[in-house]
N, C-alpha and C. Protein backbone atom coordinates (compact mmCIF):
# COMPACT_ATOMS: atom_id res chain seq x y z
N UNK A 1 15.54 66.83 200.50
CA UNK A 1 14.49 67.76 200.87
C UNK A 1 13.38 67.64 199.83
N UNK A 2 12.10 67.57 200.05
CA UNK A 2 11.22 66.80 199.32
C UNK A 2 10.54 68.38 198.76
N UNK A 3 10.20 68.37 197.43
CA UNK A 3 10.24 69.51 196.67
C UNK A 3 9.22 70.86 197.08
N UNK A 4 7.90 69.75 197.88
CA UNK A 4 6.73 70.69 198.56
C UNK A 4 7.14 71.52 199.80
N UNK A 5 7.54 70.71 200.53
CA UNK A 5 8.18 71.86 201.72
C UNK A 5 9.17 72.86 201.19
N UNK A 6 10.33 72.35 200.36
CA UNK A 6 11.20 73.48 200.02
C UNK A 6 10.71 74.68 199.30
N UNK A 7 9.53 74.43 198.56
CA UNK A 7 8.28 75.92 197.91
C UNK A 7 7.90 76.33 199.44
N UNK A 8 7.81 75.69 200.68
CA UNK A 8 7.23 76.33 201.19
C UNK A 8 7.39 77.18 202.28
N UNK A 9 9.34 76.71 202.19
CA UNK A 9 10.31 77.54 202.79
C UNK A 9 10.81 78.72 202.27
N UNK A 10 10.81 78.64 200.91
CA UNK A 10 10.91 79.85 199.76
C UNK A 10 9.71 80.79 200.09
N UNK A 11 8.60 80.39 200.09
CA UNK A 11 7.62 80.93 200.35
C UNK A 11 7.58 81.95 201.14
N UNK A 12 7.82 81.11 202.65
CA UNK A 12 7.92 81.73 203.97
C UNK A 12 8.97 83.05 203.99
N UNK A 13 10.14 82.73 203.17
CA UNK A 13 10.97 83.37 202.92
C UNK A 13 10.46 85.00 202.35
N UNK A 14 10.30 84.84 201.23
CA UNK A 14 9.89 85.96 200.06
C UNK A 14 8.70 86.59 200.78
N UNK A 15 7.52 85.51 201.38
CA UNK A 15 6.41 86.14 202.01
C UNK A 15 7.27 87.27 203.15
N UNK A 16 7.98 86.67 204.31
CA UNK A 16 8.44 87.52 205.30
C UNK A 16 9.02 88.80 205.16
N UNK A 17 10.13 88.83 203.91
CA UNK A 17 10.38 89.93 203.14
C UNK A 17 10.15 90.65 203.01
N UNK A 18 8.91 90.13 202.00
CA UNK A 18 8.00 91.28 201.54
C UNK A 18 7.18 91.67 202.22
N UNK A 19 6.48 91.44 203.46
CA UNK A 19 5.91 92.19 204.15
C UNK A 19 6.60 92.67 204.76
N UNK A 20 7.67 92.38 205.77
CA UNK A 20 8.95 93.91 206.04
C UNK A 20 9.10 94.73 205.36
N UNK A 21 9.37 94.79 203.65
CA UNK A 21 9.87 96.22 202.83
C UNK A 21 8.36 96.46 202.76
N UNK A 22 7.10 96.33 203.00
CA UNK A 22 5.87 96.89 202.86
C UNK A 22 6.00 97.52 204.05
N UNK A 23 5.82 97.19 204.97
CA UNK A 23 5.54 98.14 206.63
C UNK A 23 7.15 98.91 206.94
N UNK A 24 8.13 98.44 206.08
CA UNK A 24 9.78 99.67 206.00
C UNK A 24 9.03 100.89 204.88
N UNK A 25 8.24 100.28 203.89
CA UNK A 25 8.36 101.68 202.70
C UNK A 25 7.20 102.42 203.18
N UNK A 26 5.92 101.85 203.94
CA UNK A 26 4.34 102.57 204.01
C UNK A 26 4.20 103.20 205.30
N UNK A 27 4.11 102.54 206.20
CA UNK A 27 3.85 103.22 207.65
C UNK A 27 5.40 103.66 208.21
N UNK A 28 6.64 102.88 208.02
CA UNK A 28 7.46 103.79 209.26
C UNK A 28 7.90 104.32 207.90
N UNK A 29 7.59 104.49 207.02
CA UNK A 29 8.56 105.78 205.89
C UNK A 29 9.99 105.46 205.34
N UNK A 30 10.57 104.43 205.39
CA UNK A 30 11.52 104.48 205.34
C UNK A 30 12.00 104.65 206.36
N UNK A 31 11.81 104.85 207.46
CA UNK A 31 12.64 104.50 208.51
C UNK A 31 12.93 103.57 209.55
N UNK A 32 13.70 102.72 209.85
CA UNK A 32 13.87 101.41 210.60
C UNK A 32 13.54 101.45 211.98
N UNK A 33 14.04 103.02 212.51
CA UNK A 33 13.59 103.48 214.30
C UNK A 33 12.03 103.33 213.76
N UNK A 34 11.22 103.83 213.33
CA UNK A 34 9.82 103.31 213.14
C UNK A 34 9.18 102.60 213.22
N UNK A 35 9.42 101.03 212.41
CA UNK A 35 9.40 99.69 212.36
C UNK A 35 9.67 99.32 213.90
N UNK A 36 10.78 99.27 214.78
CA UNK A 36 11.22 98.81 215.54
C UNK A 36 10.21 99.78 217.00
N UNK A 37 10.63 100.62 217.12
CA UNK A 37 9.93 101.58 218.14
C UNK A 37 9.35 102.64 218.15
N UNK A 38 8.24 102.61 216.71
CA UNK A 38 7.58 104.01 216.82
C UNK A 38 6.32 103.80 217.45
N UNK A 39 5.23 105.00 216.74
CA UNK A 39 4.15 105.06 217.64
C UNK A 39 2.90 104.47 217.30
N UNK A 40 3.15 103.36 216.05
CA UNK A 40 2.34 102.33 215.92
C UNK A 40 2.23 101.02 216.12
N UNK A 41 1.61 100.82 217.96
CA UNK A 41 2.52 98.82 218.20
C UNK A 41 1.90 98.32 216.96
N UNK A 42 0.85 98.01 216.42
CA UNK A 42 0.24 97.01 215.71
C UNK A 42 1.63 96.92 214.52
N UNK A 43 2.18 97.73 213.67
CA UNK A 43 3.09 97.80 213.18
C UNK A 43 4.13 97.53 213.75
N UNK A 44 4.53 97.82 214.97
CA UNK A 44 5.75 97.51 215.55
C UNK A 44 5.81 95.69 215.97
N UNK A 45 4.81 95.66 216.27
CA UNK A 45 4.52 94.11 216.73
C UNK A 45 4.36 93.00 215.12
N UNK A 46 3.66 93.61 214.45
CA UNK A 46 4.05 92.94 213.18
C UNK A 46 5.07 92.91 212.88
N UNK A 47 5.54 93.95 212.77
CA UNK A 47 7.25 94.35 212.11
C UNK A 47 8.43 92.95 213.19
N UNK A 48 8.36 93.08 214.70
CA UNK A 48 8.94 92.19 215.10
C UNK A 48 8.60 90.54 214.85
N UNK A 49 7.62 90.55 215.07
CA UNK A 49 7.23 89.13 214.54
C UNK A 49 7.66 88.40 213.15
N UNK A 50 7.32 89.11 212.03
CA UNK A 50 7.70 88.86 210.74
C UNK A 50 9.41 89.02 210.63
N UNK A 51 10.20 89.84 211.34
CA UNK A 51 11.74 90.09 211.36
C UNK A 51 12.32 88.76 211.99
N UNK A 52 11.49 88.06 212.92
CA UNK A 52 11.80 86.55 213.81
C UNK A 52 11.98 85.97 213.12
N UNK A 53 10.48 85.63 211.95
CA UNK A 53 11.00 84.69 211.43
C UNK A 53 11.66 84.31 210.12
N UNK A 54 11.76 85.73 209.85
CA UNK A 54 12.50 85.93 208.54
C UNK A 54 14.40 85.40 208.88
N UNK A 55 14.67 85.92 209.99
CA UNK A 55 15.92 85.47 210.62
C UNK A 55 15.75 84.11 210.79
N UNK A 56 14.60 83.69 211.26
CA UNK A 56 15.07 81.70 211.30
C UNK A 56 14.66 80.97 210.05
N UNK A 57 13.80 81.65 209.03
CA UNK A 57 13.70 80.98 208.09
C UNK A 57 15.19 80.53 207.19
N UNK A 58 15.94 81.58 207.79
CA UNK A 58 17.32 81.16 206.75
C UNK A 58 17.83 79.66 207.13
N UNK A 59 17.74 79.27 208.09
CA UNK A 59 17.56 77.82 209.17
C UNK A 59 17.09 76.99 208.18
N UNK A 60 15.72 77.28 207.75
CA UNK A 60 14.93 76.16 207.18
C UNK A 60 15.73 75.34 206.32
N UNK A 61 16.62 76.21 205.05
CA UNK A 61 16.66 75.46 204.05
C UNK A 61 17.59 74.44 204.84
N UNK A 62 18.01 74.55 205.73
CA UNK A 62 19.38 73.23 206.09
C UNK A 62 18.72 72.51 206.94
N UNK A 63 17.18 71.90 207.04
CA UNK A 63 16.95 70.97 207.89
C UNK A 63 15.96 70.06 207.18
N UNK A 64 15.78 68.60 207.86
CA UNK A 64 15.15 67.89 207.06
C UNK A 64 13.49 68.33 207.02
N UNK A 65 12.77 67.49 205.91
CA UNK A 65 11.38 68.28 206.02
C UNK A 65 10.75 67.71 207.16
N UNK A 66 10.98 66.90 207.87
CA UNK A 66 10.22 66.35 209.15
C UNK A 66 10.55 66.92 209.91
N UNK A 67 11.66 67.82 210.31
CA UNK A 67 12.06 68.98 211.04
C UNK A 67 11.67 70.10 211.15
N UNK A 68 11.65 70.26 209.52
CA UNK A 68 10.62 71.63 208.99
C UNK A 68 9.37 72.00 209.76
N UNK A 69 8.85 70.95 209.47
CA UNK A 69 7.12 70.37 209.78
C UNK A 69 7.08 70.55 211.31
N UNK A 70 7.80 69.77 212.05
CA UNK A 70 8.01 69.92 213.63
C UNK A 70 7.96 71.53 213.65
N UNK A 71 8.63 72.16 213.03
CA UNK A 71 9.34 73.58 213.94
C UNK A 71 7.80 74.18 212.95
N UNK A 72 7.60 74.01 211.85
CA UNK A 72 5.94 75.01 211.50
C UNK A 72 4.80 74.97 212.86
N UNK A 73 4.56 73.45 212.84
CA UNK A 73 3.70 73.70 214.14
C UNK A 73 4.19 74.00 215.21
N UNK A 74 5.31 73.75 215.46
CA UNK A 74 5.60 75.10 216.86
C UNK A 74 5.67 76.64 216.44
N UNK A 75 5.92 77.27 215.55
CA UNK A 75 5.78 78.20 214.72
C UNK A 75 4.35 78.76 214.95
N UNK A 76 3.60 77.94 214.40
CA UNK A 76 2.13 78.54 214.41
C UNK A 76 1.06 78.62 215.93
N UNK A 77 2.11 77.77 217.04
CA UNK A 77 1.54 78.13 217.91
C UNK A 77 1.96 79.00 218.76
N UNK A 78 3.22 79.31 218.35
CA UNK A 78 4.06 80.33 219.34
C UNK A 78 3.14 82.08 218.61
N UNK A 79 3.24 81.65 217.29
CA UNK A 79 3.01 83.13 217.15
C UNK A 79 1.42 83.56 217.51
N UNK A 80 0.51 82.00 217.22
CA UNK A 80 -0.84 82.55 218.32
C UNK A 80 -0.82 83.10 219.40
N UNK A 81 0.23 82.81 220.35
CA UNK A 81 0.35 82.59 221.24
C UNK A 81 0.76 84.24 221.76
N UNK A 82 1.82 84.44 220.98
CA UNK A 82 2.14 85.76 220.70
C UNK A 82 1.24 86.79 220.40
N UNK A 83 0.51 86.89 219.72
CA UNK A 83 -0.56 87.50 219.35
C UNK A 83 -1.54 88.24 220.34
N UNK A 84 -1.90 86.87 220.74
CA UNK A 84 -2.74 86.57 221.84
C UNK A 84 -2.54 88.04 223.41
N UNK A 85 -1.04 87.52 223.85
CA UNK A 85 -0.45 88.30 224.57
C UNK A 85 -0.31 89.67 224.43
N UNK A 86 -0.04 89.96 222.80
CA UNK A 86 0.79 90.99 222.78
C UNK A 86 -0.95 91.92 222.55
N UNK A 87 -2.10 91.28 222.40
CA UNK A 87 -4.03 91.89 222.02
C UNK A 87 -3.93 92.39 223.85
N UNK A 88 -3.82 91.55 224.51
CA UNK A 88 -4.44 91.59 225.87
C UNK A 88 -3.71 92.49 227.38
N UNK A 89 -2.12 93.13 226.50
CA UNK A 89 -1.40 93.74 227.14
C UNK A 89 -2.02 95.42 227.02
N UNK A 90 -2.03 96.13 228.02
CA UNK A 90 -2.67 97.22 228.25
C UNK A 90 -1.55 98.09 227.68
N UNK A 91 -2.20 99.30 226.38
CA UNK A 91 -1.27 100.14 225.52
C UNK A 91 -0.39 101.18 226.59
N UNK A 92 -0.93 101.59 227.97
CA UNK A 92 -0.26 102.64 228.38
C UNK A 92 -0.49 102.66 229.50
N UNK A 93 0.20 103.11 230.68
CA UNK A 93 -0.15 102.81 231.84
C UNK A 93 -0.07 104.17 232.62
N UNK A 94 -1.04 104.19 233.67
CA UNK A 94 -1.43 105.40 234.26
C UNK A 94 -0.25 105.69 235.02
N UNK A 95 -0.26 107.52 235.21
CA UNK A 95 0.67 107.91 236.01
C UNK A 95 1.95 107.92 235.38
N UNK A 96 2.80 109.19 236.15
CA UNK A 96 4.01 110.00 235.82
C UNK A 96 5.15 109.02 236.42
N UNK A 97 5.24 107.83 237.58
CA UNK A 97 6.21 107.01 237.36
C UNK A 97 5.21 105.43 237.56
N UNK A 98 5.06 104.65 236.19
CA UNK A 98 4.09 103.72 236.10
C UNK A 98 5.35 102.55 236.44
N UNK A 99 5.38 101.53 237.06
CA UNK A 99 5.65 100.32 237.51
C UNK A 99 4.96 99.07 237.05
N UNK A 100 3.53 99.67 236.31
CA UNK A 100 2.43 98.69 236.42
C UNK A 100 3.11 97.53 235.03
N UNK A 101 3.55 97.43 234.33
CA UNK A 101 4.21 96.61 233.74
C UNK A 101 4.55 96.62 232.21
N UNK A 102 4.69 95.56 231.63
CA UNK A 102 5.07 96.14 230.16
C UNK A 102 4.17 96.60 229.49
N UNK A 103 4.72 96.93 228.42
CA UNK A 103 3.82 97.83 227.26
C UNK A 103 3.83 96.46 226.11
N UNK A 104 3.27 96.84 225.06
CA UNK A 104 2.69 96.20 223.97
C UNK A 104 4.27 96.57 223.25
N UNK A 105 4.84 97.14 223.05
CA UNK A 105 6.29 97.38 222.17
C UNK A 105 7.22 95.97 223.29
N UNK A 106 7.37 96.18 224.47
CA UNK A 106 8.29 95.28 224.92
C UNK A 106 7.89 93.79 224.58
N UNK A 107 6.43 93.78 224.94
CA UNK A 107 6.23 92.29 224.98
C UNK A 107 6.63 91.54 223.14
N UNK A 108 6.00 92.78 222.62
CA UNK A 108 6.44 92.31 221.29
C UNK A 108 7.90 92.04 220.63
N UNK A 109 8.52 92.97 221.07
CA UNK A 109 10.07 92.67 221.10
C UNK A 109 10.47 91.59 222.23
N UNK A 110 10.42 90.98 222.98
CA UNK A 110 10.42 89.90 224.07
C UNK A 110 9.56 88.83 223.38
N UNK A 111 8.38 88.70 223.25
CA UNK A 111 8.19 87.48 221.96
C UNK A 111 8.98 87.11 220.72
N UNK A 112 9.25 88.32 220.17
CA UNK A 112 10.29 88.00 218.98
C UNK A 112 10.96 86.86 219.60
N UNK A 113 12.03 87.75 220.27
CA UNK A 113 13.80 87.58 220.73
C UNK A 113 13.45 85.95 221.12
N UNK A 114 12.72 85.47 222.08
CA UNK A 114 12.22 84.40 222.40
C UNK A 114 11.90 83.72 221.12
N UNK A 115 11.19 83.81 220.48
CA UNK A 115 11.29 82.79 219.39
C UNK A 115 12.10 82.57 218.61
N UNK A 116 13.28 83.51 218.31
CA UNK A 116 14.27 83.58 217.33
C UNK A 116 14.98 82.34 218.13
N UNK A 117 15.66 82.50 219.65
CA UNK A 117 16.04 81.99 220.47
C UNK A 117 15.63 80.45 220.92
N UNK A 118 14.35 80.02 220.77
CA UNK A 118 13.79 79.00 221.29
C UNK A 118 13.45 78.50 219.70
N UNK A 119 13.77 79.06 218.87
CA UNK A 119 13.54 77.78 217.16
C UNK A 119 15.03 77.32 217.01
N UNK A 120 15.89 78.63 217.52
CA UNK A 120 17.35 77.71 217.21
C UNK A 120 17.40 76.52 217.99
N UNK A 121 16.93 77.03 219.06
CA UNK A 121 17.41 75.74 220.35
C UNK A 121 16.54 74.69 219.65
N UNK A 122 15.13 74.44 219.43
CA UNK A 122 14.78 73.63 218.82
C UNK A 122 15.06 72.74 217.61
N UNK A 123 16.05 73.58 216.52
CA UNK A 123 16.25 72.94 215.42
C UNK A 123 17.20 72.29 215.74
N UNK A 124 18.31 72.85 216.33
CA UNK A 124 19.31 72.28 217.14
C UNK A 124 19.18 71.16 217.80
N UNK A 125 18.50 71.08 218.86
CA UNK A 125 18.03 69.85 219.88
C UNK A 125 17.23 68.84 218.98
N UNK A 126 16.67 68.71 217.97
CA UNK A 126 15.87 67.60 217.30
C UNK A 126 16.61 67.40 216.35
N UNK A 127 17.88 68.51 215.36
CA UNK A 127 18.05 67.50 214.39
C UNK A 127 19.23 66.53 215.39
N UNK A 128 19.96 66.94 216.91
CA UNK A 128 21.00 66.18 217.02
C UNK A 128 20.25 65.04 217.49
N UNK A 129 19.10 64.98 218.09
CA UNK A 129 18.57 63.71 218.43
C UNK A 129 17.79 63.06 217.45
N UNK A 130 17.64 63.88 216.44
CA UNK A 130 16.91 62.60 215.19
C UNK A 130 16.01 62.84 214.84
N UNK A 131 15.19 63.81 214.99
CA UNK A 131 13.65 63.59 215.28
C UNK A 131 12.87 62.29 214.87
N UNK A 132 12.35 62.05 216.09
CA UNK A 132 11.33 61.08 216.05
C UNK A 132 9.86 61.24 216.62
N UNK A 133 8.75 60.72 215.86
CA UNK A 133 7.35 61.09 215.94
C UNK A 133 6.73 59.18 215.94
């Protein structure tokens, strides 16, 4: 493992962390129902996003750095991507029984789960085939 990527898996690491115990100690108070489903998405949607990849970063250290590299740029486009979705989803929906579709908390928890889900399958599926570029 070549010494620059592994700073920059540490990185990813300590960075993800520490912005979880920042948005666990400041906005939900110490409390985890907060983080996860209170009444701030922008927090809640951060909070899931950063919890994704704090769970697959533990992944990193056991793969090669050309693997690494593969799964960053899918990384950085999933979570645009994420972003993106989770800006353009409408906060609340009209009416006493609404159907009209998800909220900004689901999609954000449904982006997570999906990426946690689709980096394993990825690290998985390229290191057994080799990666090749």
């Amino acid at each position: 493992m070549g010494k620059k990527t592994w700073w920059w898996r540490f990185m990813l690491t300590i960075t993800n962390a520490s912005v979880l115990f920042v948005l666990y100690s400041l906005p939900c108070n110490y409390k985890i129902s907060r983080c996860f489903w209170g009444n701030n998405e922008m927090v809640m949607a951060t909070f899931h996003i950063f919890a994704a990849i704090l769970i697959i970063s533990i992944f990193l250290f056991f793969i090669t750095d050309k693997l690494f590299l593969k799964w960053l740029r899918f990384a950085g486009v999933w979570i645009v991507l994420s972003i993106l979705v989770i800006v353009v989803t409408p906060e609340h929906h009209e009416g006493l029984l609404s159907f009209g579709g998800p909220s900004k908390e689901e999609i954000s928890i449904w982006m997570a789960s999906l990426f946690v889900i689709l980096s394993l399958v990825k690290i998985v599926w390229d290191a057994r085939r080799g990666v090749r570029e």
